[in-house]
PDB file of N, CA and C in Angstrom:
ATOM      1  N   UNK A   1       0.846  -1.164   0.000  1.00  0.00           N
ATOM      2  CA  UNK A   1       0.000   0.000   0.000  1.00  0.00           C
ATOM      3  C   UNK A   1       0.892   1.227   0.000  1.00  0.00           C
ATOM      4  N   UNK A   2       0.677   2.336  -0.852  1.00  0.00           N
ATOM      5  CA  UNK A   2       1.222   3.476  -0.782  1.00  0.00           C
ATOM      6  C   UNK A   2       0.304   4.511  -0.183  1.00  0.00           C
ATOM      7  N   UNK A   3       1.207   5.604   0.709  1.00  0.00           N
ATOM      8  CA  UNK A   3       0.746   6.399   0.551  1.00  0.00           C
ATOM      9  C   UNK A   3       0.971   7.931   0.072  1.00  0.00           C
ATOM     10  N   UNK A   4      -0.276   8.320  -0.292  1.00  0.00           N
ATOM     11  CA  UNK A   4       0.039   9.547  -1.493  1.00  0.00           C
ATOM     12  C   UNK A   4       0.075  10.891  -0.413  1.00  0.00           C
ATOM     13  N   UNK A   5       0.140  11.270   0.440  1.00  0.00           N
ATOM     14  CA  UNK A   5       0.582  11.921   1.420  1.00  0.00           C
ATOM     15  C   UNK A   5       1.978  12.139   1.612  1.00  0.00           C
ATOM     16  N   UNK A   6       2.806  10.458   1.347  1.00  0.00           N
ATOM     17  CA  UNK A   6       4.466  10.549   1.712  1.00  0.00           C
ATOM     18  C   UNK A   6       4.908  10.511   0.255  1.00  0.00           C
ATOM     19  N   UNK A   7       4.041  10.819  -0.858  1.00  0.00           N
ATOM     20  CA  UNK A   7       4.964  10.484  -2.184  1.00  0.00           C
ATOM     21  C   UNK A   7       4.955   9.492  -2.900  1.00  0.00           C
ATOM     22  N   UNK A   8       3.789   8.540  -2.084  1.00  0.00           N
ATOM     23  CA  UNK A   8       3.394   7.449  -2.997  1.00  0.00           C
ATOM     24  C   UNK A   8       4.014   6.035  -2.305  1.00  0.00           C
ATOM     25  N   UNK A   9       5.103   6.443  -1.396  1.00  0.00           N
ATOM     26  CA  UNK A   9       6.258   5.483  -1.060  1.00  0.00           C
ATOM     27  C   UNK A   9       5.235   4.104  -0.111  1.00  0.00           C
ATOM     28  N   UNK A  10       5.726   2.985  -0.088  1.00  0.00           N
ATOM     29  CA  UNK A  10       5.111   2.394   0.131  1.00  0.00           C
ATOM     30  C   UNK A  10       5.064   2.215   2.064  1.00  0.00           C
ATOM     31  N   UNK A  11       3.824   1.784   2.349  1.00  0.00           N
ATOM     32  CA  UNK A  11       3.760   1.967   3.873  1.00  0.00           C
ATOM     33  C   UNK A  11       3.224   0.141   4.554  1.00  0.00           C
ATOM     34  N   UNK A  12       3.916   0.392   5.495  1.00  0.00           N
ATOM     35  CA  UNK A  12       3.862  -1.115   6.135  1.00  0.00           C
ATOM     36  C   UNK A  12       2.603  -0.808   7.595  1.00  0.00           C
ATOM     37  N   UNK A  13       1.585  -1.839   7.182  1.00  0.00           N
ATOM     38  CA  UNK A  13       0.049  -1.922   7.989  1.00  0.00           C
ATOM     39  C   UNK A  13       0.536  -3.198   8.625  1.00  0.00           C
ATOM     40  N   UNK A  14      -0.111  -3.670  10.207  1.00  0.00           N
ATOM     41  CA  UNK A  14       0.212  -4.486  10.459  1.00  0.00           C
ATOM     42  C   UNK A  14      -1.433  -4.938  10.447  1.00  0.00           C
ATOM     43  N   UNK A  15      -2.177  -5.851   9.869  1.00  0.00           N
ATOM     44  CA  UNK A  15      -3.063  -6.590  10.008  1.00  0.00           C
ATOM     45  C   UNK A  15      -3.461  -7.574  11.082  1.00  0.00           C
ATOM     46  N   UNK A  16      -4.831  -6.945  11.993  1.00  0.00           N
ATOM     47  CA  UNK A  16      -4.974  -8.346  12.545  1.00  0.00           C
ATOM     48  C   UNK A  16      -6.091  -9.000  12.504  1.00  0.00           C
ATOM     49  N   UNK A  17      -5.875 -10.350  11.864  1.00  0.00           N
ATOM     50  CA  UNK A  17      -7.253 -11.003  12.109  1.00  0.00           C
ATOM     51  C   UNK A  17      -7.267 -11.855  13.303  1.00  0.00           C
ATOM     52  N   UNK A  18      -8.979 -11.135  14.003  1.00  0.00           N
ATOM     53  CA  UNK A  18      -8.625 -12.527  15.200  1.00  0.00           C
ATOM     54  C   UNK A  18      -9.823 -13.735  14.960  1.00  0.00           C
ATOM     55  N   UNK A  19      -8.690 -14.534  15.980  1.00  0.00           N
ATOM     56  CA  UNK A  19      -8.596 -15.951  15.443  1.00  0.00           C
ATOM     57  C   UNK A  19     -10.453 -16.341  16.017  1.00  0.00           C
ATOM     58  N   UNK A  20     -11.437 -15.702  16.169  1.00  0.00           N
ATOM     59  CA  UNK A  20     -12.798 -15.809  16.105  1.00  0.00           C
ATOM     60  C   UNK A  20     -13.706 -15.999  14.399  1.00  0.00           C
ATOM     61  N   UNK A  21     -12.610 -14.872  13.859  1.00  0.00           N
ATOM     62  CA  UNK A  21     -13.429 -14.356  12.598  1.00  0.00           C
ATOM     63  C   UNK A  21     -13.978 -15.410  11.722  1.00  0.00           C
ATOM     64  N   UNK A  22     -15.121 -15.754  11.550  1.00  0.00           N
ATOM     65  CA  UNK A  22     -15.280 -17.140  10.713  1.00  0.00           C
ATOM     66  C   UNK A  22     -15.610 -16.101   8.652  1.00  0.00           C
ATOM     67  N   UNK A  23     -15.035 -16.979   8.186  1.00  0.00           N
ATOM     68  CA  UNK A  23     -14.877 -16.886   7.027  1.00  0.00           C
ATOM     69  C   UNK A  23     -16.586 -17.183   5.993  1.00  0.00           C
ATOM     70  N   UNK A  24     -16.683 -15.941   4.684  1.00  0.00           N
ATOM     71  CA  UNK A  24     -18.080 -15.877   4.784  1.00  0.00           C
ATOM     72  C   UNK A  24     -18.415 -16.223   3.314  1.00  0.00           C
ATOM     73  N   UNK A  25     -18.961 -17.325   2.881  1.00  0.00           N
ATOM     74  CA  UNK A  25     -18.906 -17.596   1.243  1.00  0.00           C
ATOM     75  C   UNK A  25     -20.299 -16.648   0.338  1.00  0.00           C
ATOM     76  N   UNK A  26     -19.894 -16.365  -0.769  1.00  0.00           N
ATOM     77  CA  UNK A  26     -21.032 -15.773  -1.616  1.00  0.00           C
ATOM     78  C   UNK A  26     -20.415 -15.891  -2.612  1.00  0.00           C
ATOM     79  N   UNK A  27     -21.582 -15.802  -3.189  1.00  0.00           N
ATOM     80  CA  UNK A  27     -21.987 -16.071  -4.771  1.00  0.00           C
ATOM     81  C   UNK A  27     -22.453 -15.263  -5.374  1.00  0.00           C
ATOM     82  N   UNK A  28     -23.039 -14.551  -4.956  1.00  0.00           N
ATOM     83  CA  UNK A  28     -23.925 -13.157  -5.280  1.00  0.00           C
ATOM     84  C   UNK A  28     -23.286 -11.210  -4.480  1.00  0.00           C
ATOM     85  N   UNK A  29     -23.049 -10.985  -5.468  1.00  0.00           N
ATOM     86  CA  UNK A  29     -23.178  -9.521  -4.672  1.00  0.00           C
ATOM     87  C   UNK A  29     -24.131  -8.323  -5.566  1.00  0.00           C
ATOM     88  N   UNK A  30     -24.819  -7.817  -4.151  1.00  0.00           N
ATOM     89  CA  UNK A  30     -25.497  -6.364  -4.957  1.00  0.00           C
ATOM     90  C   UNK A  30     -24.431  -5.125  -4.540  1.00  0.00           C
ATOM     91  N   UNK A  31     -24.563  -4.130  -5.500  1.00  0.00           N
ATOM     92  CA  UNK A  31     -23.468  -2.919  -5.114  1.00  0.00           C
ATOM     93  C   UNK A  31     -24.461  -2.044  -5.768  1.00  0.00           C
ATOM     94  N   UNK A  32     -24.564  -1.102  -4.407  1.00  0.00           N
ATOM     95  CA  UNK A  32     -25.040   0.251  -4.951  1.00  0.00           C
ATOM     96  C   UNK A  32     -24.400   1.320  -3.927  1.00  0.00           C
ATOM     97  N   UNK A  33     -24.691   2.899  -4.513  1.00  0.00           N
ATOM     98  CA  UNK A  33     -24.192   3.773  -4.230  1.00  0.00           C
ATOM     99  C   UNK A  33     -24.363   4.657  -4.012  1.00  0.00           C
ATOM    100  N   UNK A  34     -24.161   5.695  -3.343  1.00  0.00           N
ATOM    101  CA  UNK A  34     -24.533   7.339  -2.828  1.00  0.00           C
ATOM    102  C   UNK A  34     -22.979   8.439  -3.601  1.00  0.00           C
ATOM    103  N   UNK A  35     -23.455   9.323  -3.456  1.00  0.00           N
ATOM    104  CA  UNK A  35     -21.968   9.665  -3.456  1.00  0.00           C
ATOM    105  C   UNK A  35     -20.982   9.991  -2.303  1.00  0.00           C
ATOM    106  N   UNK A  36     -21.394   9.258  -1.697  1.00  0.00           N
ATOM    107  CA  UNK A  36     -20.295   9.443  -0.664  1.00  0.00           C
ATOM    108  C   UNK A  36     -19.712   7.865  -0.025  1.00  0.00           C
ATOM    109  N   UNK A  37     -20.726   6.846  -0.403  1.00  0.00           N
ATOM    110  CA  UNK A  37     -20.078   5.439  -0.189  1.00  0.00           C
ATOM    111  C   UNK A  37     -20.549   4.565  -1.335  1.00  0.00           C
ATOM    112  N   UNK A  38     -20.173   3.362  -1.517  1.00  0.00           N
ATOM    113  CA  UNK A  38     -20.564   2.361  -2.013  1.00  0.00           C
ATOM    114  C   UNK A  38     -20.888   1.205  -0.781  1.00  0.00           C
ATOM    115  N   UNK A  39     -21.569   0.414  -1.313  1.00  0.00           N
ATOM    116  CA  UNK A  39     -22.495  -0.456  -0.538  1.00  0.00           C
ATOM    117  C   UNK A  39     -21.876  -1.766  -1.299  1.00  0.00           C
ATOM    118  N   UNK A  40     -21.413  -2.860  -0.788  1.00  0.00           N
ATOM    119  CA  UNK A  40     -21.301  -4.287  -1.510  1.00  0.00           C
ATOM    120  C   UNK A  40     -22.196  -5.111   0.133  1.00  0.00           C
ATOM    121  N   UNK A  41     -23.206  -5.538  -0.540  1.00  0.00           N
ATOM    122  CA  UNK A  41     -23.587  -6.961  -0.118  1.00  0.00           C
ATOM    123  C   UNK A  41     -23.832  -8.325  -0.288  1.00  0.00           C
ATOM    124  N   UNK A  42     -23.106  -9.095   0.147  1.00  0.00           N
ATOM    125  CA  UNK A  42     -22.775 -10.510  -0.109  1.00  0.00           C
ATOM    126  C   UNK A  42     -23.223 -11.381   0.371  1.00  0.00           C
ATOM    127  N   UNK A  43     -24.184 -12.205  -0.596  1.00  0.00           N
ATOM    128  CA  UNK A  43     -25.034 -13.243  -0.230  1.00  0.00           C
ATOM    129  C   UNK A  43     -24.856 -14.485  -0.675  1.00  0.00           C
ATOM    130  N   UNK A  44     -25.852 -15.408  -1.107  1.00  0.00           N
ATOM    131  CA  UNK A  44     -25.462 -17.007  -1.283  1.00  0.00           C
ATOM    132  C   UNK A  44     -26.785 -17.199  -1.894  1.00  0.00           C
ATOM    133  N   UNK A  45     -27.120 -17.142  -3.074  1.00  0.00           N
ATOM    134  CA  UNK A  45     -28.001 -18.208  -3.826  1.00  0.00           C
ATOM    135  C   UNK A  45     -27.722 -19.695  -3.783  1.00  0.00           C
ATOM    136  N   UNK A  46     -29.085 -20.671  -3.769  1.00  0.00           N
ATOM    137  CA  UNK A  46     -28.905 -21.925  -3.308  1.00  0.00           C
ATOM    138  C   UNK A  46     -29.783 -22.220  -4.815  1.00  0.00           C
ATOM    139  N   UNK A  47     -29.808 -23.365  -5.625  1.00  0.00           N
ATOM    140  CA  UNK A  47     -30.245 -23.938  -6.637  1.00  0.00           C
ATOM    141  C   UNK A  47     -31.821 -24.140  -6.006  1.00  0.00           C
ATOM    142  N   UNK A  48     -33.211 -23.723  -6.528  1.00  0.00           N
ATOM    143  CA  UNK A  48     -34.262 -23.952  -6.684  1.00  0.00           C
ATOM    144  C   UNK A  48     -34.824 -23.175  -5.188  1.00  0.00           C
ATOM    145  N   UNK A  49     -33.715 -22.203  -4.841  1.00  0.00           N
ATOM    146  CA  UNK A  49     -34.816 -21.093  -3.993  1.00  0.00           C
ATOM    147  C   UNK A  49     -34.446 -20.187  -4.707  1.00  0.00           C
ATOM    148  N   UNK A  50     -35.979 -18.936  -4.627  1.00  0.00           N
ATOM    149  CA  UNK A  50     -35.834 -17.941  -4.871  1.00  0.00           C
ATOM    150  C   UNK A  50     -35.404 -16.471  -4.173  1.00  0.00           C
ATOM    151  N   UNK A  51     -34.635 -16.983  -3.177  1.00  0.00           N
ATOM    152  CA  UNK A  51     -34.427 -15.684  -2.232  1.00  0.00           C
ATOM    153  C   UNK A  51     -32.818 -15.660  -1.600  1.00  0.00           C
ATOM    154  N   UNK A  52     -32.252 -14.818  -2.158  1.00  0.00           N
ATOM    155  CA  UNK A  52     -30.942 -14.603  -1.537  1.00  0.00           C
ATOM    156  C   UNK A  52     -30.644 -14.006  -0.251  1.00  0.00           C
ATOM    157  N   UNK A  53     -30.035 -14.484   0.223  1.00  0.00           N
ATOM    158  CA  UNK A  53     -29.670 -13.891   1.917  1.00  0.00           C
ATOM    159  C   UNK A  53     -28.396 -13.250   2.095  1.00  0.00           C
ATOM    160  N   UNK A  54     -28.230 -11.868   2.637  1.00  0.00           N
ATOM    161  CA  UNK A  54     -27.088 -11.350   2.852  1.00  0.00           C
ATOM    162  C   UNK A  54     -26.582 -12.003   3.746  1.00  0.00           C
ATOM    163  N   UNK A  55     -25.225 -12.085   3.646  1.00  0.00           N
ATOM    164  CA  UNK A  55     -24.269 -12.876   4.900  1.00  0.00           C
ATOM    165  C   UNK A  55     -23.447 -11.854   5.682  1.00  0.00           C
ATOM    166  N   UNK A  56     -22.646 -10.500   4.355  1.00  0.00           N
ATOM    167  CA  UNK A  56     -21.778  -9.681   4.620  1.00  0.00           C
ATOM    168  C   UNK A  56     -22.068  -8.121   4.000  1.00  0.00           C
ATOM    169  N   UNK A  57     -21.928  -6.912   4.901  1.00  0.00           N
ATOM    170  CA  UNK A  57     -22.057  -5.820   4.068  1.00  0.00           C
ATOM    171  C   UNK A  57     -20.811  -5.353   4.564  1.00  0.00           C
ATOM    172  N   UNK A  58     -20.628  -4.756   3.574  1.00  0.00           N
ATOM    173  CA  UNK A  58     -18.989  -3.830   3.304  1.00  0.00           C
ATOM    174  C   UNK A  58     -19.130  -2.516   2.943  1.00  0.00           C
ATOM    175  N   UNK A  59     -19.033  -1.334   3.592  1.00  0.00           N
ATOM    176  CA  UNK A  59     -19.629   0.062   3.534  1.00  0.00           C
ATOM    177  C   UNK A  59     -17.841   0.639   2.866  1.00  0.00           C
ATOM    178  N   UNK A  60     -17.541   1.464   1.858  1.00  0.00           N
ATOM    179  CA  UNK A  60     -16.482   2.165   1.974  1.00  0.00           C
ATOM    180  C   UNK A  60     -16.666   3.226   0.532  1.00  0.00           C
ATOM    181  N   UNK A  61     -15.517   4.061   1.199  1.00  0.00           N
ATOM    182  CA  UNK A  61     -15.707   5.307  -0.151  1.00  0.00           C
ATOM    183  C   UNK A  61     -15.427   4.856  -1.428  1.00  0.00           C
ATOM    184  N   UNK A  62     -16.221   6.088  -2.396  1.00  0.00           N
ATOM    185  CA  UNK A  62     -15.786   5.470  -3.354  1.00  0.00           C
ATOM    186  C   UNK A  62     -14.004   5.563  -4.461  1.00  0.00           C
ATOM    187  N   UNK A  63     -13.516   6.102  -3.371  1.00  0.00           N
ATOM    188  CA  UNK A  63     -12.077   6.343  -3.626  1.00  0.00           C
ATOM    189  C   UNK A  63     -11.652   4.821  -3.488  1.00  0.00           C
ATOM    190  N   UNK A  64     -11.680   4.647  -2.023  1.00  0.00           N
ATOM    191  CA  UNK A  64     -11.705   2.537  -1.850  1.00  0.00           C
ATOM    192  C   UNK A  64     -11.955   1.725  -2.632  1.00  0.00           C
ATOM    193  N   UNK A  65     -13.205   2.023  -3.091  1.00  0.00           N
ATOM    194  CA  UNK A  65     -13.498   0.833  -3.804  1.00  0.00           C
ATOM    195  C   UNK A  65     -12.928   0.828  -5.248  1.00  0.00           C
ATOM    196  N   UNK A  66     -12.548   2.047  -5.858  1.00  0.00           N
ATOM    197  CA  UNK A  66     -11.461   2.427  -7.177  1.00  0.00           C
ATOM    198  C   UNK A  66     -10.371   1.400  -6.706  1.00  0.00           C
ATOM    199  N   UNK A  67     -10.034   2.243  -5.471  1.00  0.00           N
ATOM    200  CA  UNK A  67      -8.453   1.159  -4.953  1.00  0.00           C
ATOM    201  C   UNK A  67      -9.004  -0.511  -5.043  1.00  0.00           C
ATOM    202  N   UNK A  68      -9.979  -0.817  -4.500  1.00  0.00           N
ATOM    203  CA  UNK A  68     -10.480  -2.637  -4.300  1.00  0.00           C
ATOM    204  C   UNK A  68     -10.445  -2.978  -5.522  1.00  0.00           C
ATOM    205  N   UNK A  69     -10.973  -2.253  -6.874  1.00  0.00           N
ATOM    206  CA  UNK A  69     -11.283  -2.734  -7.872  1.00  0.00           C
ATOM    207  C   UNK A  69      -9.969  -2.934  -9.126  1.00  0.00           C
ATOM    208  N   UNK A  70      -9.202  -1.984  -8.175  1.00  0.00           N
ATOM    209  CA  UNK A  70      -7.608  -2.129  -8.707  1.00  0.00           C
ATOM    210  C   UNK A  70      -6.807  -3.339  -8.408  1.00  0.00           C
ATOM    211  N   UNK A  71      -6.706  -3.522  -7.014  1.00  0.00           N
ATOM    212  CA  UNK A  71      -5.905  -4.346  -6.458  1.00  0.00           C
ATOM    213  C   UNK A  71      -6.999  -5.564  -6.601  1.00  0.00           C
ATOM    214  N   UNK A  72      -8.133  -5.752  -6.875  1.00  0.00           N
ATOM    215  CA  UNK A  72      -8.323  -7.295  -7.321  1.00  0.00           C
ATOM    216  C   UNK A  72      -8.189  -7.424  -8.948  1.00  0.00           C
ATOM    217  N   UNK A  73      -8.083  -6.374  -9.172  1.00  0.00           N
ATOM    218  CA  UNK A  73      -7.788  -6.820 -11.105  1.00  0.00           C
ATOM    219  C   UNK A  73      -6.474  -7.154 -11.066  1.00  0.00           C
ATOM    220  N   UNK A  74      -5.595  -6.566 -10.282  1.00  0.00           N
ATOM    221  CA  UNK A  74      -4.162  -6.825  -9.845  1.00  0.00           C
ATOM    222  C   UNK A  74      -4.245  -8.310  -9.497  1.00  0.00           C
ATOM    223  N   UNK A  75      -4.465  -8.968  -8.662  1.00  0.00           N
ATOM    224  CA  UNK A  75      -4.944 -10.206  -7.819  1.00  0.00           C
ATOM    225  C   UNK A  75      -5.320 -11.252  -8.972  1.00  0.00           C
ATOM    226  N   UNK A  76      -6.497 -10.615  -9.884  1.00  0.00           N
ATOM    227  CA  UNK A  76      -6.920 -11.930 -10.807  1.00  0.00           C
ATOM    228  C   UNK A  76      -6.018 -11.934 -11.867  1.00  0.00           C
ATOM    229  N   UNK A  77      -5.630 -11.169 -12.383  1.00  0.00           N
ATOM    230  CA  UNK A  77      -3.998 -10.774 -13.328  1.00  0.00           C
ATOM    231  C   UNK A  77      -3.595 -12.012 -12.979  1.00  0.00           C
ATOM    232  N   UNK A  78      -2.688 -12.055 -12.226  1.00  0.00           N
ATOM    233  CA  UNK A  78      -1.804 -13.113 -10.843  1.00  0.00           C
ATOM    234  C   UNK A  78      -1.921 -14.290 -11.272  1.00  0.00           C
ATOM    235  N   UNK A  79      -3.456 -14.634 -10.842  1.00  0.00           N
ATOM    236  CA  UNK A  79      -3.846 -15.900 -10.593  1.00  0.00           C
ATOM    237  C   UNK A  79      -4.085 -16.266 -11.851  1.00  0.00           C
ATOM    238  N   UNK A  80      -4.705 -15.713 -12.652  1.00  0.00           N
ATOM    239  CA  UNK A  80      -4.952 -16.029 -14.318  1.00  0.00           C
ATOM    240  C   UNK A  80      -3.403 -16.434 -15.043  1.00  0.00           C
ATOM    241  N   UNK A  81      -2.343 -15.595 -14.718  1.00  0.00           N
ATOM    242  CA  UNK A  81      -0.833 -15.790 -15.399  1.00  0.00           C
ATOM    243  C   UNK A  81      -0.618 -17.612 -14.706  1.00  0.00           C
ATOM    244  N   UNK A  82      -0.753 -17.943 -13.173  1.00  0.00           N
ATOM    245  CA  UNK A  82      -0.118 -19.249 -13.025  1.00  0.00           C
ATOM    246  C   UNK A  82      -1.430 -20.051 -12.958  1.00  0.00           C
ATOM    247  N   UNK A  83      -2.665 -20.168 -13.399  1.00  0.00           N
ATOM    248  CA  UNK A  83      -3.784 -21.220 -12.977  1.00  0.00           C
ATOM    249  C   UNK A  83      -4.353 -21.143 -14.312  1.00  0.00           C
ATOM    250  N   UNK A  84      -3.883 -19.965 -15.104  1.00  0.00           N
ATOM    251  CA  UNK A  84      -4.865 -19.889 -16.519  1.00  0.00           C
ATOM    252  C   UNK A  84      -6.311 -19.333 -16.886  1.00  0.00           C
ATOM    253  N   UNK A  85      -6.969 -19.082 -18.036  1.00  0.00           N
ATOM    254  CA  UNK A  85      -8.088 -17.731 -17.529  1.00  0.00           C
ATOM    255  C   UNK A  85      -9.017 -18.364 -17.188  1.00  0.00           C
ATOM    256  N   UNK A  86      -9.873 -17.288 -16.119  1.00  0.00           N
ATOM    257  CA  UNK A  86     -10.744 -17.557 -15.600  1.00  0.00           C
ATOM    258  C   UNK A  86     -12.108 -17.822 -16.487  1.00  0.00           C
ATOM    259  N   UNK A  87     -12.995 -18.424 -16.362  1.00  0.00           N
ATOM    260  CA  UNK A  87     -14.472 -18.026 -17.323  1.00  0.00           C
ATOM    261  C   UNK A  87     -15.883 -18.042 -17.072  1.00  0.00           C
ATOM    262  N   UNK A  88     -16.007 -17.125 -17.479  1.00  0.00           N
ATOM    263  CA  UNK A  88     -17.000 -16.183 -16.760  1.00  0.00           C
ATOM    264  C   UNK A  88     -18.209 -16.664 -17.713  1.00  0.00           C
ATOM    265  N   UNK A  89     -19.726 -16.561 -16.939  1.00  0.00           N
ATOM    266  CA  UNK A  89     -20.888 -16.709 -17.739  1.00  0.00           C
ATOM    267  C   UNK A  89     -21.200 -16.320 -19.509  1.00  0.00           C
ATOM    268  N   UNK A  90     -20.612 -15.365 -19.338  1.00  0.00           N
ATOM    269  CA  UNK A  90     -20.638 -14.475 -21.265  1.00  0.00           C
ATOM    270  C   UNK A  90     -19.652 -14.816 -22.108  1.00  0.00           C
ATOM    271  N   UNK A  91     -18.709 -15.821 -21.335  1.00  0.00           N
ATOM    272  CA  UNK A  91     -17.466 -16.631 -22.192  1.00  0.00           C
ATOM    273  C   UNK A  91     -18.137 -17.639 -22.203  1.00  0.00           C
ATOM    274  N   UNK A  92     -18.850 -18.830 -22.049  1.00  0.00           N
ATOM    275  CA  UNK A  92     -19.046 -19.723 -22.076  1.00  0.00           C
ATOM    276  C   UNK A  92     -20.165 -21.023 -21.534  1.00  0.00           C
ATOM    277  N   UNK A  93     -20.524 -20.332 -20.196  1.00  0.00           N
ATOM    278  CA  UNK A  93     -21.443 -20.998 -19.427  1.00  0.00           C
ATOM    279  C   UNK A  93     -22.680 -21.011 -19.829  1.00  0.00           C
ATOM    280  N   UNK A  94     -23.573 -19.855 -20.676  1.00  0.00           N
ATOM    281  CA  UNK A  94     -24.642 -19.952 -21.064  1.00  0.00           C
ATOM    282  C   UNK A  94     -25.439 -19.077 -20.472  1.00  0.00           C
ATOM    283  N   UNK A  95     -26.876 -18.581 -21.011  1.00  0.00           N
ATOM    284  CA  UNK A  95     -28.014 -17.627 -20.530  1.00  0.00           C
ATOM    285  C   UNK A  95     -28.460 -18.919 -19.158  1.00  0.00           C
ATOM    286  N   UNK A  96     -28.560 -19.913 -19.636  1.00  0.00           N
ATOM    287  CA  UNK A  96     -29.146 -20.956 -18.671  1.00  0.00           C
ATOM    288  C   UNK A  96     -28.974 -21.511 -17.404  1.00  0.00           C
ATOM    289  N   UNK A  97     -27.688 -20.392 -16.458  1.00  0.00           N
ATOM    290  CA  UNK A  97     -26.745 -19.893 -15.557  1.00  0.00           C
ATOM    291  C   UNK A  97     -26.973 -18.578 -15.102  1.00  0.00           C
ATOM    292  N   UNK A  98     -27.858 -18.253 -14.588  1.00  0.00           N
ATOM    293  CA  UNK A  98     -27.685 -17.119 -14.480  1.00  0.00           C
ATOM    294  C   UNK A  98     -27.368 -16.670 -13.142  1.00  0.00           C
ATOM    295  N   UNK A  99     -26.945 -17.419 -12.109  1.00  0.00           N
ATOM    296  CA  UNK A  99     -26.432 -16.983 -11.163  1.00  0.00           C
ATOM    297  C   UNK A  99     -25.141 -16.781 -10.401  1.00  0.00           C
ATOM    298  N   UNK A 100     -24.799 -16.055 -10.037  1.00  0.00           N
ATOM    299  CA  UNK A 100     -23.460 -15.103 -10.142  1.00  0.00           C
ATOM    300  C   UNK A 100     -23.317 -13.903  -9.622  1.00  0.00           C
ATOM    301  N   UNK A 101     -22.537 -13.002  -9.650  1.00  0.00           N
ATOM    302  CA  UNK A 101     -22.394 -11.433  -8.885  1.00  0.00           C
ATOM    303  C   UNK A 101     -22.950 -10.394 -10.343  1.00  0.00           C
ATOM    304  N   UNK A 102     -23.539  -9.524  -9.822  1.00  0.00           N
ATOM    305  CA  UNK A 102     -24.327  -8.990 -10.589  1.00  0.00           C
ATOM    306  C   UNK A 102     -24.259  -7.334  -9.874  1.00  0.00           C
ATOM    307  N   UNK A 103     -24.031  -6.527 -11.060  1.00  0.00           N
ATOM    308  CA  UNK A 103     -24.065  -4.745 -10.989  1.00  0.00           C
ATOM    309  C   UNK A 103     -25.718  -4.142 -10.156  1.00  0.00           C
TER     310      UNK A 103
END
């Protein structure tokens, strides 16, 4: 992480996760926005219900989420160079799929 305050130079965060935090799966996210945050909520579609359930909401600016949307294109870059490309519903899977993360 840089910061643009010192010149861009890079800055050392010490992260902590504690060892409670249980880990949260989705399949689905809605994202909407104000201008002053973005909203991601993360849920879990199940095959033959019709109702998705939020598990996780994630509130941050929309400066952040420029940065999130950087550093995971950065991230899938990565993983695509040593695992090979990823494929997504409109490459290949079909209209007959339609569940997934969605704008």
């Amino acid at each position: 992480m840089s910061n643009p305050q010192d010149g861009g130079r890079p800055v050392s965060v010490n992260v902590e996760l504690p060892a409670d935090l249980e880990a949260v799966y989705a399949n689905f996210v809605m994202i909407t926005h104000s201008p002053s945050e973005v909203v991601l909520d993360f849920a879990r579609i199940l095959p033959n219900i019709p109702k998705a359930k939020v598990y996780a909401r994630v509130l941050m600016t929309p400066m952040n989420a420029k940065l999130l949307l950087r550093a995971l294109g950065d991230n899938l870059q990565k993983f695509e160079e040593q695992f090979g490309e990823i494929k997504t519903p409109a490459e290949g899977f079909g209209p007959e799929r339609p569940i997934g993360f969605k704008k």
